[in-house]
N, C-alpha and C. Protein backbone atom coordinates (compact mmCIF):
# COMPACT_ATOMS: atom_id res chain seq x y z
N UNK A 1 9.89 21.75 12.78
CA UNK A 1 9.54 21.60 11.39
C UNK A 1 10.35 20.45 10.81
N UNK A 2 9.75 19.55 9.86
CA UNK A 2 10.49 18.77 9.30
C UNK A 2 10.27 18.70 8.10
N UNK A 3 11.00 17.81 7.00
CA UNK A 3 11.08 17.96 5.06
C UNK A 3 10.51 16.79 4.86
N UNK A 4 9.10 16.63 4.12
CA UNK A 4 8.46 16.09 3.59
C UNK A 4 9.35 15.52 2.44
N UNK A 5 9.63 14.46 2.28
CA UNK A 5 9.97 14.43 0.67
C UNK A 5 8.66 13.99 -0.51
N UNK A 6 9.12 15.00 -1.48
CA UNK A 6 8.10 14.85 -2.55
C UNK A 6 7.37 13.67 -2.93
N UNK A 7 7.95 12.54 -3.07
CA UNK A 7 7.72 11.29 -3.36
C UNK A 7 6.37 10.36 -1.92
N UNK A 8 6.25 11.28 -1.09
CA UNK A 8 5.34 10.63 -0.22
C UNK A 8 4.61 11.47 0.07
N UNK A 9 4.00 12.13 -0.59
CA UNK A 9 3.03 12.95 -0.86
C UNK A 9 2.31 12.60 -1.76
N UNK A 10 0.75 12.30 -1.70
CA UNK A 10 -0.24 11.92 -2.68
C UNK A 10 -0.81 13.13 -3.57
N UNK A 11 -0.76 13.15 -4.79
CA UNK A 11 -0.99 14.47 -5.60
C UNK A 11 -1.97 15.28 -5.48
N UNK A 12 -1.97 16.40 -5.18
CA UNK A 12 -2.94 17.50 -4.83
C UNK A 12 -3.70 18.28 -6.04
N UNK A 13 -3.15 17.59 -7.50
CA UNK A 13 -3.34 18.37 -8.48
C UNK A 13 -5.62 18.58 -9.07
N UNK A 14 -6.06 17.50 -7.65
CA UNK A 14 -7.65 17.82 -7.81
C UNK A 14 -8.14 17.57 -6.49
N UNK A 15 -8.37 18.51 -5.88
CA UNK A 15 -8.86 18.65 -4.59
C UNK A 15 -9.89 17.69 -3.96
N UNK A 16 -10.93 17.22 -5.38
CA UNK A 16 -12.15 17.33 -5.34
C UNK A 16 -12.30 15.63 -4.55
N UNK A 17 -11.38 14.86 -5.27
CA UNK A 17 -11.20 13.27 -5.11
C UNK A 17 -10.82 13.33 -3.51
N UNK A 18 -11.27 12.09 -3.28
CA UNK A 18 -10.80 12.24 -1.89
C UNK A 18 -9.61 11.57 -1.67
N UNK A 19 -9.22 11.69 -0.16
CA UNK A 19 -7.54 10.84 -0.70
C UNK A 19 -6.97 9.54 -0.39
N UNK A 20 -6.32 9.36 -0.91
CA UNK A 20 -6.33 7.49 -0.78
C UNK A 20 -6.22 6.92 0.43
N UNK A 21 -5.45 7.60 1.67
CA UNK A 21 -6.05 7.60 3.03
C UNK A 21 -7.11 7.35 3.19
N UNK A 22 -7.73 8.53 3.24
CA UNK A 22 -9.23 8.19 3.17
C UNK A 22 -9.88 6.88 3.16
N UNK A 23 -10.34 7.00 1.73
CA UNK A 23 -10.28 5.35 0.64
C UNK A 23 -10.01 4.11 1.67
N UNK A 24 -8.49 4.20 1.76
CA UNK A 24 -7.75 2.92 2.21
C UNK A 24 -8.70 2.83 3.90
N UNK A 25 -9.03 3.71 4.09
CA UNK A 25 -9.30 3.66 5.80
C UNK A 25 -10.52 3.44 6.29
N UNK A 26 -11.73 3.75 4.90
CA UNK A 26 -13.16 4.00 5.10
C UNK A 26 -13.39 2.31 4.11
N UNK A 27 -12.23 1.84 3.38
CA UNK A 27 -12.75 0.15 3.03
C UNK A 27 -12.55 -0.36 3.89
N UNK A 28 -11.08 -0.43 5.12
CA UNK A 28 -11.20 -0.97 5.98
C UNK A 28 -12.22 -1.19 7.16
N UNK A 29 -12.59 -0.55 7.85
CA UNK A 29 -13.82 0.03 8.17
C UNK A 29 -15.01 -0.80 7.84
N UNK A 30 -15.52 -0.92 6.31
CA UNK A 30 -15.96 -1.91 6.19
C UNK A 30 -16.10 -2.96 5.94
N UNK A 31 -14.80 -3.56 6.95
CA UNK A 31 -14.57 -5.06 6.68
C UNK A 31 -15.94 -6.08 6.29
N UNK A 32 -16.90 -5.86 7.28
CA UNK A 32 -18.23 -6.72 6.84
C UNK A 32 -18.10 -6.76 5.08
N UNK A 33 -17.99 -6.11 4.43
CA UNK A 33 -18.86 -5.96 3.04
C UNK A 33 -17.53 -6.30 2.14
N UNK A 34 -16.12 -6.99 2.59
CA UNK A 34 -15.28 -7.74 1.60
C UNK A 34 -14.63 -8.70 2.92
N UNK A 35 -14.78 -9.67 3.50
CA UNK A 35 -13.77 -10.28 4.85
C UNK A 35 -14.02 -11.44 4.14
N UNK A 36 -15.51 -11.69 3.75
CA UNK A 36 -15.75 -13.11 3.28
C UNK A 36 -14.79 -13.31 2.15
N UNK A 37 -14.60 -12.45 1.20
CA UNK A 37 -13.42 -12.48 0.13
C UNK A 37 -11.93 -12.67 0.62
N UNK A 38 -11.66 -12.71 1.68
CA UNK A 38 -10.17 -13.07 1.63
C UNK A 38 -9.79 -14.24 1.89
N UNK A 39 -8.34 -14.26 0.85
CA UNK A 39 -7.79 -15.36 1.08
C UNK A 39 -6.36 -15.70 1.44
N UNK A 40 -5.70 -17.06 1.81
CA UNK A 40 -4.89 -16.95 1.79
C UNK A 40 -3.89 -17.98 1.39
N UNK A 41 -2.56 -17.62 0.74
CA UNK A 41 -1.85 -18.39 -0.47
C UNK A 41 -0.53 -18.47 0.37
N UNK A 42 -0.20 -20.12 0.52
CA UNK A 42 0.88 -20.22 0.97
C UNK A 42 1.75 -19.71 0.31
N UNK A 43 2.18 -19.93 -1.40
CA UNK A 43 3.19 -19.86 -2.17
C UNK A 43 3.67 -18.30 -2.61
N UNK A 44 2.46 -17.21 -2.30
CA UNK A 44 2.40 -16.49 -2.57
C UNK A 44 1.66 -15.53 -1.94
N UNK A 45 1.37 -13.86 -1.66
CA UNK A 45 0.99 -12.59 -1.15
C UNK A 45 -0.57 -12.97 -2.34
N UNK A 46 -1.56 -13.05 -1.45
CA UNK A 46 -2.63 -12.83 -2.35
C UNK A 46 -3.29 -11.61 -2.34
N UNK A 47 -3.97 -11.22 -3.58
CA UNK A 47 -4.20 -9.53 -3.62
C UNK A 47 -5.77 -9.98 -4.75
N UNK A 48 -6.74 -8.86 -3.89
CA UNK A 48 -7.80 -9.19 -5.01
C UNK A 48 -8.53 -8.00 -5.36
N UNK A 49 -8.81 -7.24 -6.22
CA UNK A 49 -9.51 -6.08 -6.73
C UNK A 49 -10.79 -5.76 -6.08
N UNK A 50 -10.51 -4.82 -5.39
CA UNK A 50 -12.00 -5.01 -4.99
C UNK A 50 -12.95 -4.04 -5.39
N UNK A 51 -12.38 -3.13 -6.03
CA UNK A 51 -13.55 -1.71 -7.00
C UNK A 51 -11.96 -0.62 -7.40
N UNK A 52 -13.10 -1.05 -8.72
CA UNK A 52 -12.01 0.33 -9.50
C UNK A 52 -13.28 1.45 -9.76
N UNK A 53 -12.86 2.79 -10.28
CA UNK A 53 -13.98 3.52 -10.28
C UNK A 53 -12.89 4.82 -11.48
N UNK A 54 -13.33 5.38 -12.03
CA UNK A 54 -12.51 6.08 -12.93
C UNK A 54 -11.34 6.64 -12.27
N UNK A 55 -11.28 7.13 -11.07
CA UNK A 55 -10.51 7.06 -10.32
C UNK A 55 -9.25 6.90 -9.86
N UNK A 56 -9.52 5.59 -8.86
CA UNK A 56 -8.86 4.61 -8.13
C UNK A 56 -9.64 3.12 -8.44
N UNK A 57 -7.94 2.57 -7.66
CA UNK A 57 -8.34 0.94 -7.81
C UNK A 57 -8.53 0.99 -6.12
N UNK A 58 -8.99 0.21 -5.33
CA UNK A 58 -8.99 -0.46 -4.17
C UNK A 58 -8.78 -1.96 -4.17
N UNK A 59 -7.62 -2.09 -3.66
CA UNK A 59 -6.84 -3.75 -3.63
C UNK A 59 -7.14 -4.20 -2.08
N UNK A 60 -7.44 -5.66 -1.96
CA UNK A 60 -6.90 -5.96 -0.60
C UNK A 60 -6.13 -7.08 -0.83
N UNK A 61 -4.97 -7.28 0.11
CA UNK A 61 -4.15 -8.02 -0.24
C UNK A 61 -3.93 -8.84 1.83
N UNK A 62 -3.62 -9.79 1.29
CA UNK A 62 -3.38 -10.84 2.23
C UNK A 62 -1.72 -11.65 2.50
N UNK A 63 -1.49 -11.75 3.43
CA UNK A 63 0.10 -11.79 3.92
C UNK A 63 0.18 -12.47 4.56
N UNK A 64 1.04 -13.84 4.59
CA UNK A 64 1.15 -14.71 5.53
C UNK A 64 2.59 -14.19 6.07
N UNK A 65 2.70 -14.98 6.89
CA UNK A 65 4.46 -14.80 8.23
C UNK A 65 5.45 -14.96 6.53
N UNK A 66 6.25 -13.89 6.47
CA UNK A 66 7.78 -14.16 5.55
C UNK A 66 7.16 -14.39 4.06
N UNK A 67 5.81 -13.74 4.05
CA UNK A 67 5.42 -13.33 2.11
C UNK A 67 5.77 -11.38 2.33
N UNK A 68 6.90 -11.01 1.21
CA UNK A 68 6.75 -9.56 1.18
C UNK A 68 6.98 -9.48 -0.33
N UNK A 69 7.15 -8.38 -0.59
CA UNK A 69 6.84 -7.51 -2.15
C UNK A 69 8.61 -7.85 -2.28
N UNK A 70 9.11 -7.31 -3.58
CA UNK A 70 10.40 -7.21 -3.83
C UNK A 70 10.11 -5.54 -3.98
N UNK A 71 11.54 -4.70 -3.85
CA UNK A 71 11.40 -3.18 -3.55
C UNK A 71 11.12 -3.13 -5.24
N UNK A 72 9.95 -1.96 -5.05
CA UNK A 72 9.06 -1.62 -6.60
C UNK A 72 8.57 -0.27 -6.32
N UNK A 73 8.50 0.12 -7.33
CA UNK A 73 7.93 1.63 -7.30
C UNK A 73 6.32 1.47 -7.84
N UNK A 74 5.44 2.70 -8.00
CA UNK A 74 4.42 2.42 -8.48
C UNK A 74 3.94 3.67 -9.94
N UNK A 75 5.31 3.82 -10.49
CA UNK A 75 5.47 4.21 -11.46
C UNK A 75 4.74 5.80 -11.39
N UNK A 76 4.09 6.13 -12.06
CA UNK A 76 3.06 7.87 -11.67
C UNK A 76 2.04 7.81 -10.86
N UNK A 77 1.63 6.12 -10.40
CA UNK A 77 0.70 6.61 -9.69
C UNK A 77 1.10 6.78 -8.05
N UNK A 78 0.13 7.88 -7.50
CA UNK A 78 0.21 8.13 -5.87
C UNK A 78 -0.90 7.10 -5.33
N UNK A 79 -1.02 6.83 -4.11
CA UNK A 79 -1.71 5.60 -3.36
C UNK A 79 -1.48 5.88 -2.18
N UNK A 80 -1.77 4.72 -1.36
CA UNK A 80 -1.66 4.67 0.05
C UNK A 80 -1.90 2.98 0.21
N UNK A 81 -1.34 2.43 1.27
CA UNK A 81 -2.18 1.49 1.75
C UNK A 81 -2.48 1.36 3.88
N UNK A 82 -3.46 0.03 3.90
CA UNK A 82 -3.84 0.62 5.52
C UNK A 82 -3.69 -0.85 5.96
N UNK A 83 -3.29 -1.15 7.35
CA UNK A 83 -3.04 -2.49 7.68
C UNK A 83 -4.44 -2.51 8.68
N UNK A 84 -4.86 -3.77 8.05
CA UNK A 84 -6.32 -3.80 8.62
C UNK A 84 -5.78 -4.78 10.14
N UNK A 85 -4.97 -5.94 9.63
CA UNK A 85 -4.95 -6.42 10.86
C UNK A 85 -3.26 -7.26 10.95
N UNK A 86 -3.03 -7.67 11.87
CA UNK A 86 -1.31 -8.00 11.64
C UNK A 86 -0.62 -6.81 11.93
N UNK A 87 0.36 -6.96 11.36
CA UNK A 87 1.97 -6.35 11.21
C UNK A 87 2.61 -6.16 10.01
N UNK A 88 2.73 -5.33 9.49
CA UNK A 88 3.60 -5.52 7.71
C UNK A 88 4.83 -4.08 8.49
N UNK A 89 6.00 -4.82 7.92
CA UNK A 89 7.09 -3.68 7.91
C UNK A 89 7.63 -3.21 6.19
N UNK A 90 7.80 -1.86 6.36
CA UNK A 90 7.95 -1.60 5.29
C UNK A 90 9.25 -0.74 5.10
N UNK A 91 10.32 -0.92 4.11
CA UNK A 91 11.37 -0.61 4.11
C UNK A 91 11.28 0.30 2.79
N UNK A 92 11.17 1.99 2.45
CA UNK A 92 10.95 3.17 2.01
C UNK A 92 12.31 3.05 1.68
N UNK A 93 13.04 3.49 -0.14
CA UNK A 93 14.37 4.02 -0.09
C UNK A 93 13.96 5.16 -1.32
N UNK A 94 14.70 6.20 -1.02
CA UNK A 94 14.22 7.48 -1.77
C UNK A 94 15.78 7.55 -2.72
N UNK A 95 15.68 7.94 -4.05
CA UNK A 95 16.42 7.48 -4.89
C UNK A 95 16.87 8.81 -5.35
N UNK A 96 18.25 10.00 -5.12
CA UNK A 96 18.34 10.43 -5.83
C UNK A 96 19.35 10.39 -7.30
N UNK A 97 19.37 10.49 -8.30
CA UNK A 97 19.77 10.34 -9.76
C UNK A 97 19.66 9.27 -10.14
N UNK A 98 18.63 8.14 -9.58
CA UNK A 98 18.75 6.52 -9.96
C UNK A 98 19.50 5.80 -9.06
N UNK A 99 20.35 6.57 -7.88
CA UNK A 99 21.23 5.79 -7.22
C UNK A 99 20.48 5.93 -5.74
N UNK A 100 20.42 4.96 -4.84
CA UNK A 100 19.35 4.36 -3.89
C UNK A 100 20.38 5.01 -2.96
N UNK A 101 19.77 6.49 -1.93
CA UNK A 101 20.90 6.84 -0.71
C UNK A 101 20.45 7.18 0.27
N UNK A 102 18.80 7.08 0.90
CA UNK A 102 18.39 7.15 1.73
C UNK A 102 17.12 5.85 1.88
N UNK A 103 17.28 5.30 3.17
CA UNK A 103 16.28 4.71 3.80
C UNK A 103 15.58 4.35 4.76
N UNK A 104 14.38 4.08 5.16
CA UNK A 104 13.91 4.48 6.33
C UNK A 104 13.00 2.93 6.26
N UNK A 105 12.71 2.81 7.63
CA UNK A 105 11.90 1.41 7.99
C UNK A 105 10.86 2.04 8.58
N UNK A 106 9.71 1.17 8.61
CA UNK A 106 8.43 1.85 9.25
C UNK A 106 7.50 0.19 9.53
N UNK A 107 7.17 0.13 10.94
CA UNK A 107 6.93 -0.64 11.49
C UNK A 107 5.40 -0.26 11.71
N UNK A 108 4.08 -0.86 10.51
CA UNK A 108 2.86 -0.67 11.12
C UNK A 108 2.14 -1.92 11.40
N UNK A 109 1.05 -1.68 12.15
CA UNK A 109 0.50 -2.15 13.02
C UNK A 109 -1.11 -1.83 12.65
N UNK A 110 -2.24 -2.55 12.69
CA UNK A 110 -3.52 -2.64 12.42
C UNK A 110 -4.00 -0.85 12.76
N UNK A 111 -4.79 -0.55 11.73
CA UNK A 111 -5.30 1.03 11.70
C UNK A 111 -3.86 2.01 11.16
N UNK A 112 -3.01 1.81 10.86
CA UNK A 112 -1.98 3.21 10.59
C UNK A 112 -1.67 2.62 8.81
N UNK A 113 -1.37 3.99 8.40
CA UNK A 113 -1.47 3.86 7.06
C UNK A 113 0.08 4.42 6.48
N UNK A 114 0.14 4.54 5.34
CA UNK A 114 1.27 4.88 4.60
C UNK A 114 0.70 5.67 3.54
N UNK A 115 1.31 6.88 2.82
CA UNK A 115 0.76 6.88 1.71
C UNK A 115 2.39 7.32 1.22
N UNK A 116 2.11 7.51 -0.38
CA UNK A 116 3.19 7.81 -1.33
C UNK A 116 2.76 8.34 -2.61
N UNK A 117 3.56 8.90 -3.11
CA UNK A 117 3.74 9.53 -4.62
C UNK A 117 4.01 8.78 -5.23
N UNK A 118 3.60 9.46 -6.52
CA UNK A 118 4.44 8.79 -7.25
C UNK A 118 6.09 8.72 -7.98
N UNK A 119 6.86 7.33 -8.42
CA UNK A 119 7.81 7.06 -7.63
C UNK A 119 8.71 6.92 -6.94
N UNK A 120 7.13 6.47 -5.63
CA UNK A 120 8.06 5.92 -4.20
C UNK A 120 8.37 4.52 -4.44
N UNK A 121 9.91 4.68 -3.86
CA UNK A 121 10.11 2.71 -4.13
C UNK A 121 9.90 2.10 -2.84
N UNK A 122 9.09 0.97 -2.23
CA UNK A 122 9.26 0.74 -1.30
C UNK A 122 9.57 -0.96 -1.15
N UNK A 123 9.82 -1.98 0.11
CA UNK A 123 9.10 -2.93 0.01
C UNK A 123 8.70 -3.30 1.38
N UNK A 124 7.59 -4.38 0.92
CA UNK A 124 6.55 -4.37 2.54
C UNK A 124 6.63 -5.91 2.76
N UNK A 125 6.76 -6.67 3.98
CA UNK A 125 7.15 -7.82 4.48
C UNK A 125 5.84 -7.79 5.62
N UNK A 126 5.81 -9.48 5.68
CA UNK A 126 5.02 -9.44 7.02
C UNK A 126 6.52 -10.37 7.43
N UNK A 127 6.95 -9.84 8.67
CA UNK A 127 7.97 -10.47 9.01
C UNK A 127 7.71 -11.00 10.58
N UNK A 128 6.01 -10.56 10.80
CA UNK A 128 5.48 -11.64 12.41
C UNK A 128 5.11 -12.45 12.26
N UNK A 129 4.77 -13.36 13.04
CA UNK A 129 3.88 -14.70 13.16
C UNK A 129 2.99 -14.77 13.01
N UNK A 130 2.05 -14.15 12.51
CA UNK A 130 0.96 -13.67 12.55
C UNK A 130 0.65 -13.51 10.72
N UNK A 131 -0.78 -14.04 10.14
CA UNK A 131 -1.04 -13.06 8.84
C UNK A 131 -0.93 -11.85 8.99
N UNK A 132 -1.49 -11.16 7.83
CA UNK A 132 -1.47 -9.46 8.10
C UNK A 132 -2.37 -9.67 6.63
N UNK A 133 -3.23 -8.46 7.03
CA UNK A 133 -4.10 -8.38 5.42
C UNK A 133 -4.06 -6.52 5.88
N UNK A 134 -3.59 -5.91 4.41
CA UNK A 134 -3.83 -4.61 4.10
C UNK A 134 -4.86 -3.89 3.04
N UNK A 135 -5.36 -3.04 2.39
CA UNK A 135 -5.84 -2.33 1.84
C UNK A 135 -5.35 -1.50 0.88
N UNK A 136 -4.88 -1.70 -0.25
CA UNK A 136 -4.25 -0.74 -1.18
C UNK A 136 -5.19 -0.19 -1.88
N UNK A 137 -4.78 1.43 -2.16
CA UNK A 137 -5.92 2.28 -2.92
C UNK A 137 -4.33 2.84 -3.80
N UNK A 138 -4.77 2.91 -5.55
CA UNK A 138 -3.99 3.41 -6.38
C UNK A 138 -5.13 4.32 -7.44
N UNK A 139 -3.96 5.45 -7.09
CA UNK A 139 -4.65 6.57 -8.57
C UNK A 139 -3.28 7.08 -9.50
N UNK A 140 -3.53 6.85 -10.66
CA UNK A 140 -4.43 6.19 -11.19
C UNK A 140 -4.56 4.89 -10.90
N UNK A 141 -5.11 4.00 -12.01
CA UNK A 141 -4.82 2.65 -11.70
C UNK A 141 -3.89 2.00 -11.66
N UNK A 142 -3.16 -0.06 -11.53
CA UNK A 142 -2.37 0.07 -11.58
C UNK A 142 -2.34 -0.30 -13.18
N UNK A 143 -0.92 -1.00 -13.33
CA UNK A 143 -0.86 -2.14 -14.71
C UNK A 143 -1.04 -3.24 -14.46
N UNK A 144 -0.41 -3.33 -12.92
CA UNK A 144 -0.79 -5.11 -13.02
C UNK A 144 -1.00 -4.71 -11.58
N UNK A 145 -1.40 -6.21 -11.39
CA UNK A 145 -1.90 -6.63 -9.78
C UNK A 145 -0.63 -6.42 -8.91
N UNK A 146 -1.29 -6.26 -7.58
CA UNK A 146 -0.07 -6.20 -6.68
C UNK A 146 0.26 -7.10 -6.05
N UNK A 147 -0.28 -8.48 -6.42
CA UNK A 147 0.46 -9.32 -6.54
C UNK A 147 1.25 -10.30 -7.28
N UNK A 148 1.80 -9.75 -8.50
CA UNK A 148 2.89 -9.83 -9.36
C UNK A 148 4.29 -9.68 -8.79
């Protein structure tokens, strides 16, 4: 048996929605019907909306070698995201009283996903040679793009 922590757990409070797993795994999937939409930004992690629905948002975002996030939380909302292709590492720190005392690294690879609560702080790097483009699904929505 092992301890889930609360914060990476996607909210159960409506059964009915499906879950951002899901989501994140069934857009990937159909790469045909958004691939022509991606792009990619030397200066910067490009991220483009690809359906919001009362819901969720569905993001895909694009990663060149040494573009990552700065560590951010995603405030109340729970999500997930899915690495469609590449490598993104992601460095998880779980915060108790505001003070940062546990952390964990997680090394994925095309098809494996992540999900989280809400706030989880994490941050995600493509740190191979390689692009990497992922799939973010957020419920609720976000405030801003995820690539801010």
């Amino acid at each position: 048996m092992f301890a889930v922590p609360p914060n990476t757990v996607a909210n159960a409070s409506d059964l009915t929605r499906a879950h951002p797993v899901r989501i994140a795994r069934e857009t990937a999937a159909a790469r045909r019907s958004w691939a022509h939409l991606v792009r990619y930004d030397r200066e910067r992690r490009w991220a483009l909306l690809l359906r919001r629905t009362a819901e969720h948002e569905v993001w895909i975002l694009s990663w060149l070698p040494d573009q990552h996030t700065e560590l951010h939380d995603h405030g109340g909302a729970d999500g997930a995201f899915t690495v469609v292709s590449g490598v993104l590492n992601e460095r998880a720190v779980r915060s108790d009283s505001g003070q940062h005392s546990a952390e964990t690294l997680h090394t994925l690879v095309a098809g494996q996903s992540r999900v989280f609560g809400p706030n989880y702080a994490h941050q995600v790097h493509n740190e191979g040679p390689d692009p990497a483009i992922s799939i973010h699904v957020y419920r609720p929505w976000r405030a801003v793009s995820p690539s801010s």
